[in-house]
Protein backbone atom coordinates (compact mmCIF):
# COMPACT_ATOMS: atom_id res chain seq x y z
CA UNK A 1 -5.91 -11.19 -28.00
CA UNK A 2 -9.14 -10.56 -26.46
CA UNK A 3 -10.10 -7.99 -24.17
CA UNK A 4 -11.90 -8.65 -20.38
CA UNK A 5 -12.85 -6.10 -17.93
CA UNK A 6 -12.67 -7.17 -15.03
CA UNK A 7 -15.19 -4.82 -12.90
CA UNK A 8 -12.94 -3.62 -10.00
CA UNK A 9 -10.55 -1.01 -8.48
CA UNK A 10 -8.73 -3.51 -6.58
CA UNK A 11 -5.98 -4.19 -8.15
CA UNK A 12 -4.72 -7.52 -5.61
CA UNK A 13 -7.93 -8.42 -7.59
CA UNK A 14 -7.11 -8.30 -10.71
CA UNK A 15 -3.81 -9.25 -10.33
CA UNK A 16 -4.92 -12.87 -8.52
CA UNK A 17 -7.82 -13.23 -11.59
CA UNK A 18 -5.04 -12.07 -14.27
CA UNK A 19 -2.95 -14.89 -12.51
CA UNK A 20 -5.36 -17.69 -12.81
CA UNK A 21 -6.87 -16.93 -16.18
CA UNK A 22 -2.96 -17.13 -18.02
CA UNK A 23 -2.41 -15.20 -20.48
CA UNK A 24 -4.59 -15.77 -23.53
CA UNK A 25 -6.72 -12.39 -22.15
CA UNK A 26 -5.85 -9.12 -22.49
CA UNK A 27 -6.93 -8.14 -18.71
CA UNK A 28 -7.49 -4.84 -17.67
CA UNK A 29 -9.21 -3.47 -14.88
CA UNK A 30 -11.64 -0.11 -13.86
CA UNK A 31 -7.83 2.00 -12.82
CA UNK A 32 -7.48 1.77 -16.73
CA UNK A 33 -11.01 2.19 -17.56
CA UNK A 34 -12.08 6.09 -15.63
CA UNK A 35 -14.63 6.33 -18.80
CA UNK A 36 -16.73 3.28 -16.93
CA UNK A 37 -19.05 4.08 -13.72
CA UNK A 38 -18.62 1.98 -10.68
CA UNK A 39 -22.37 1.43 -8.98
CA UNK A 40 -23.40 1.48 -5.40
CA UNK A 41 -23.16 -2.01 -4.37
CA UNK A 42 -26.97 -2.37 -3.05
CA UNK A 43 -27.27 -5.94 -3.06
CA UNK A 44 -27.93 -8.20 -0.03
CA UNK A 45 -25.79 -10.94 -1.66
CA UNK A 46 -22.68 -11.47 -3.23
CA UNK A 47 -24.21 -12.77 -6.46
CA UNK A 48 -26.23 -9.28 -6.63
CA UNK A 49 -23.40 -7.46 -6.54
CA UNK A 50 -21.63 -8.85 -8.69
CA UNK A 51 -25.11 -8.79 -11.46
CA UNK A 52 -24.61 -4.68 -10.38
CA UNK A 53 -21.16 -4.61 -11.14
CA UNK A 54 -20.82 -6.25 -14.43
CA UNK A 55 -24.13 -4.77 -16.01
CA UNK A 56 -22.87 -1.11 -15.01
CA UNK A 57 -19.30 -1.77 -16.40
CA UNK A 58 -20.72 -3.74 -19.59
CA UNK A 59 -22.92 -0.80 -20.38
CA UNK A 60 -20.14 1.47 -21.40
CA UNK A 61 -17.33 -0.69 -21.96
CA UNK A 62 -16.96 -2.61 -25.68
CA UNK A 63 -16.06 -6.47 -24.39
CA UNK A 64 -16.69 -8.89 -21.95
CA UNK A 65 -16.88 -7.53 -18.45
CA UNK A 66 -16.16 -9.89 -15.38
CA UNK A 67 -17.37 -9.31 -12.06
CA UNK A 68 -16.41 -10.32 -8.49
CA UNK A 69 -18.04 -10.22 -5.44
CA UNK A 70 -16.38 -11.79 -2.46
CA UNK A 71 -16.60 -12.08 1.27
CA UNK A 72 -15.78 -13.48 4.36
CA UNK A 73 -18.47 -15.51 6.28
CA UNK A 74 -17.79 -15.82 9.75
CA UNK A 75 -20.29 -18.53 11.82
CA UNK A 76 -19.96 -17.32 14.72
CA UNK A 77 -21.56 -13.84 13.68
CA UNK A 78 -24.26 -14.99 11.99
CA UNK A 79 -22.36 -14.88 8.38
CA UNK A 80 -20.37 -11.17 8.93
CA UNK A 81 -19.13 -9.87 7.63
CA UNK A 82 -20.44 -11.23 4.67
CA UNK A 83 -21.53 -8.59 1.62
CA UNK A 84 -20.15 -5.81 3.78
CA UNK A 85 -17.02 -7.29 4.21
CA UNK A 86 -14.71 -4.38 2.61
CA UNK A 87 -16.69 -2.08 4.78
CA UNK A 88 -16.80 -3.98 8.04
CA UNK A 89 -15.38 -1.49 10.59
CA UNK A 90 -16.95 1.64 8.24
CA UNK A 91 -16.95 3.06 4.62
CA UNK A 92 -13.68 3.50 3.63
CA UNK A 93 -12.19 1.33 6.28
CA UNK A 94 -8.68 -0.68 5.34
CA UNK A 95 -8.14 -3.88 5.40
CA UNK A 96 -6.16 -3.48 8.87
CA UNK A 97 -9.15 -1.93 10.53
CA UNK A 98 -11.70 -4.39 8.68
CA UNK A 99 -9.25 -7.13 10.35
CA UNK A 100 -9.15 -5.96 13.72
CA UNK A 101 -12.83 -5.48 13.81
CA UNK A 102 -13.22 -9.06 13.36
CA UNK A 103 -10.66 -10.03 15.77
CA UNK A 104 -12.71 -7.59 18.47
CA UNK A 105 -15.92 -9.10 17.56
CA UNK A 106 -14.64 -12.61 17.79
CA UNK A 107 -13.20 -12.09 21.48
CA UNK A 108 -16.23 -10.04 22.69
CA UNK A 109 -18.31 -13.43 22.31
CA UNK A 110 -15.36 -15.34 23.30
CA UNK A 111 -15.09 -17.63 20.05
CA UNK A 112 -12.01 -19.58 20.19
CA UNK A 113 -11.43 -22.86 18.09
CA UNK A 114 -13.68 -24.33 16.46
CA UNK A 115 -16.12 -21.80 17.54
CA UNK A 116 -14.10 -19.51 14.60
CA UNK A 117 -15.70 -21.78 11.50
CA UNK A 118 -15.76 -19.66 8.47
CA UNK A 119 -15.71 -19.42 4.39
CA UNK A 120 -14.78 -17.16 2.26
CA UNK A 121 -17.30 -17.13 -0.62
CA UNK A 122 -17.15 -15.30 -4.63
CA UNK A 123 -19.84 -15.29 -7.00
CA UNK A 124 -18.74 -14.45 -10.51
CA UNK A 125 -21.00 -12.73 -12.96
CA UNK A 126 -19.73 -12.43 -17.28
CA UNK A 127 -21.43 -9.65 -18.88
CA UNK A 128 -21.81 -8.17 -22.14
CA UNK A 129 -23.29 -5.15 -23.94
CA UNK A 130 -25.54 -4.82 -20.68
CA UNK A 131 -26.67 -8.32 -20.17
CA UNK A 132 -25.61 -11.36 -18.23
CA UNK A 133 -23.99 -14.35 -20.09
CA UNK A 134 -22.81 -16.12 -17.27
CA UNK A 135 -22.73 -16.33 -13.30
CA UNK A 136 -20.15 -18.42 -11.69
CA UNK A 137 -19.36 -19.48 -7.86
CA UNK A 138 -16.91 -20.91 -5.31
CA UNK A 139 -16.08 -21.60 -1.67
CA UNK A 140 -13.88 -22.33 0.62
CA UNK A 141 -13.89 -23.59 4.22
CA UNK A 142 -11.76 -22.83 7.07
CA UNK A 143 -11.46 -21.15 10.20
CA UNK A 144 -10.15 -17.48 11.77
CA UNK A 145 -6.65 -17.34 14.15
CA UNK A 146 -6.38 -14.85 16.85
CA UNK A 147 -3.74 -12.61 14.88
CA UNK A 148 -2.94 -11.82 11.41
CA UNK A 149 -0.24 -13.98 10.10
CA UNK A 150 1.70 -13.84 7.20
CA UNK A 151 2.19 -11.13 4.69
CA UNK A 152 0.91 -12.48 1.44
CA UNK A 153 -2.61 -11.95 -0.12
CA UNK A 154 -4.81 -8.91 1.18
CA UNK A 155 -8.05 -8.25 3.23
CA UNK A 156 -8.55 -11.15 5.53
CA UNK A 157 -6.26 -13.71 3.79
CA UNK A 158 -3.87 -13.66 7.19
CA UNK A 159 -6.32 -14.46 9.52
CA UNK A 160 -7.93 -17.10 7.70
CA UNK A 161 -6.87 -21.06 7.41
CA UNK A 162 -7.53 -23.10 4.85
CA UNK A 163 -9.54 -26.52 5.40
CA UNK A 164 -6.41 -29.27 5.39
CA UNK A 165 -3.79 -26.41 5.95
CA UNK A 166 -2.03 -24.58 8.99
CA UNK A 167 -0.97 -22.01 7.33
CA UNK A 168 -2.94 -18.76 6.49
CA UNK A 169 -3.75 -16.81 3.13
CA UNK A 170 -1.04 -14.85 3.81
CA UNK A 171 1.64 -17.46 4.55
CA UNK A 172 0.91 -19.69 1.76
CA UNK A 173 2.14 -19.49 -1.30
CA UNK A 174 0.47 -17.35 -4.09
CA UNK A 175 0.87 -20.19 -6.29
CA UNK A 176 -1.11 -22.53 -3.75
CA UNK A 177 -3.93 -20.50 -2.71
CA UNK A 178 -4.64 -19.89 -6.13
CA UNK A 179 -5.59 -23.47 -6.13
CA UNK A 180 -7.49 -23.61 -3.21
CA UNK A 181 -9.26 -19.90 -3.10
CA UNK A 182 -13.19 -19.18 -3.66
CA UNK A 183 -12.20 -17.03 -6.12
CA UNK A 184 -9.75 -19.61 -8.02
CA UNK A 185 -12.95 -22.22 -7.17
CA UNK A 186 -15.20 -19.76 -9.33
CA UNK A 187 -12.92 -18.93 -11.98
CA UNK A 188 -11.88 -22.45 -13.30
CA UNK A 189 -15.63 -22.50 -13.73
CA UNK A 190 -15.13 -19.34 -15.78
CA UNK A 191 -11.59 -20.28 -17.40
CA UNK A 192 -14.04 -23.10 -18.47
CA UNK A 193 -16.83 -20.78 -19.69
CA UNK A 194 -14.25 -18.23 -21.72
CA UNK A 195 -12.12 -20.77 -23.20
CA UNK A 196 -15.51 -22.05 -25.35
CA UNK A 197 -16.25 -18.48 -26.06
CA UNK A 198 -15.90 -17.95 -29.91
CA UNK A 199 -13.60 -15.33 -30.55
């Protein structure tokens, strides 16, 4: 079975990617991995980071390296959180305090409805032996509630309904927002990509 890195400490990450992918991968993840170096994440976009990310990991690791960089866009705000959005409300914030940041932000300019219009975007980038084979991307529209709801998924998944659904990322299923998620959106593409891979 063949081995894929995928470039992260997050392992609600890896698990949804490990998820989606099945199980023709051997999928491990940077908590296995100490030997690889994670880089500052200087980009401006999500597809930047993710170039970072997988050219750092694929530079000391012997395989394929997969790399995600994901965010919540909120219209509203201009696109924030956007590339900062693990960071929002400070460095080593958690995903309660990145959540209620929002929230605060939201009702300080008195968004309600509509007015709450957001995506969550990923951009996907393969890498191997320190070069890019492959980028990847997906999307999804929706819009913010005024509390968290539900207790599935992680960072903003319970404040954040899907386009056609009235449930949150955290109420739904895992099995259905792996269907509908940016990140499932990008990784059929790369399902698609690896599958053709000769191996």
């Amino acid at each position: 079975m063949p081995s894929l890195l995928i470039a992260t400490k997050n392992a609600h990450k890896t698990r949804e990617i490990a998820e989606i992918l099945g199980s023709n991968w051997d999928i491990s993840d940077l908590n296995s991995h100490p030997e690889v170096v994670s880089p500052d994440e200087t980009g401006t976009t999500f597809q930047e980071n993710a170039e970072i990310k997988a050219l750092a990991a694929s530079r000391s690791f012997p395989g394929l390296v997969l790399a995600d960089d994901s965010g919540l866009e909120v219209d509203a705000l201009n696109g924030a959180p956007g590339v900062r959005s693990a960071r929002y409300a400070g460095e080593n914030a958690t995903d309660a305090e990145n959540r209620a940041q929002l929230l605060r932000e939201l009702e300080a300019i008195g968004a309600r409805g509509r007015d709450r219009s957001a995506r969550f975007r990923c951009a996907m980038v393969l890498a191997d032996e320190g070069r890019v084979i492959a980028d990847f991307a997906g999307a999804v529209e929706g819009v913010i509630v005024n509390q968290g709801k539900g207790e599935g998924g992680f960072g903003y998944d319970s404040l954040f309904v899907p386009e056609g659904h009235c449930e949150t990322f955290g109420q739904l299923p895992a099995g259905v927002k792996n269907l509908l998620s940016h990140r499932a959106r990008a990784l059929i593409r790369a399902r698609q990509f690896l599958d053709a891979v000769d191996r």
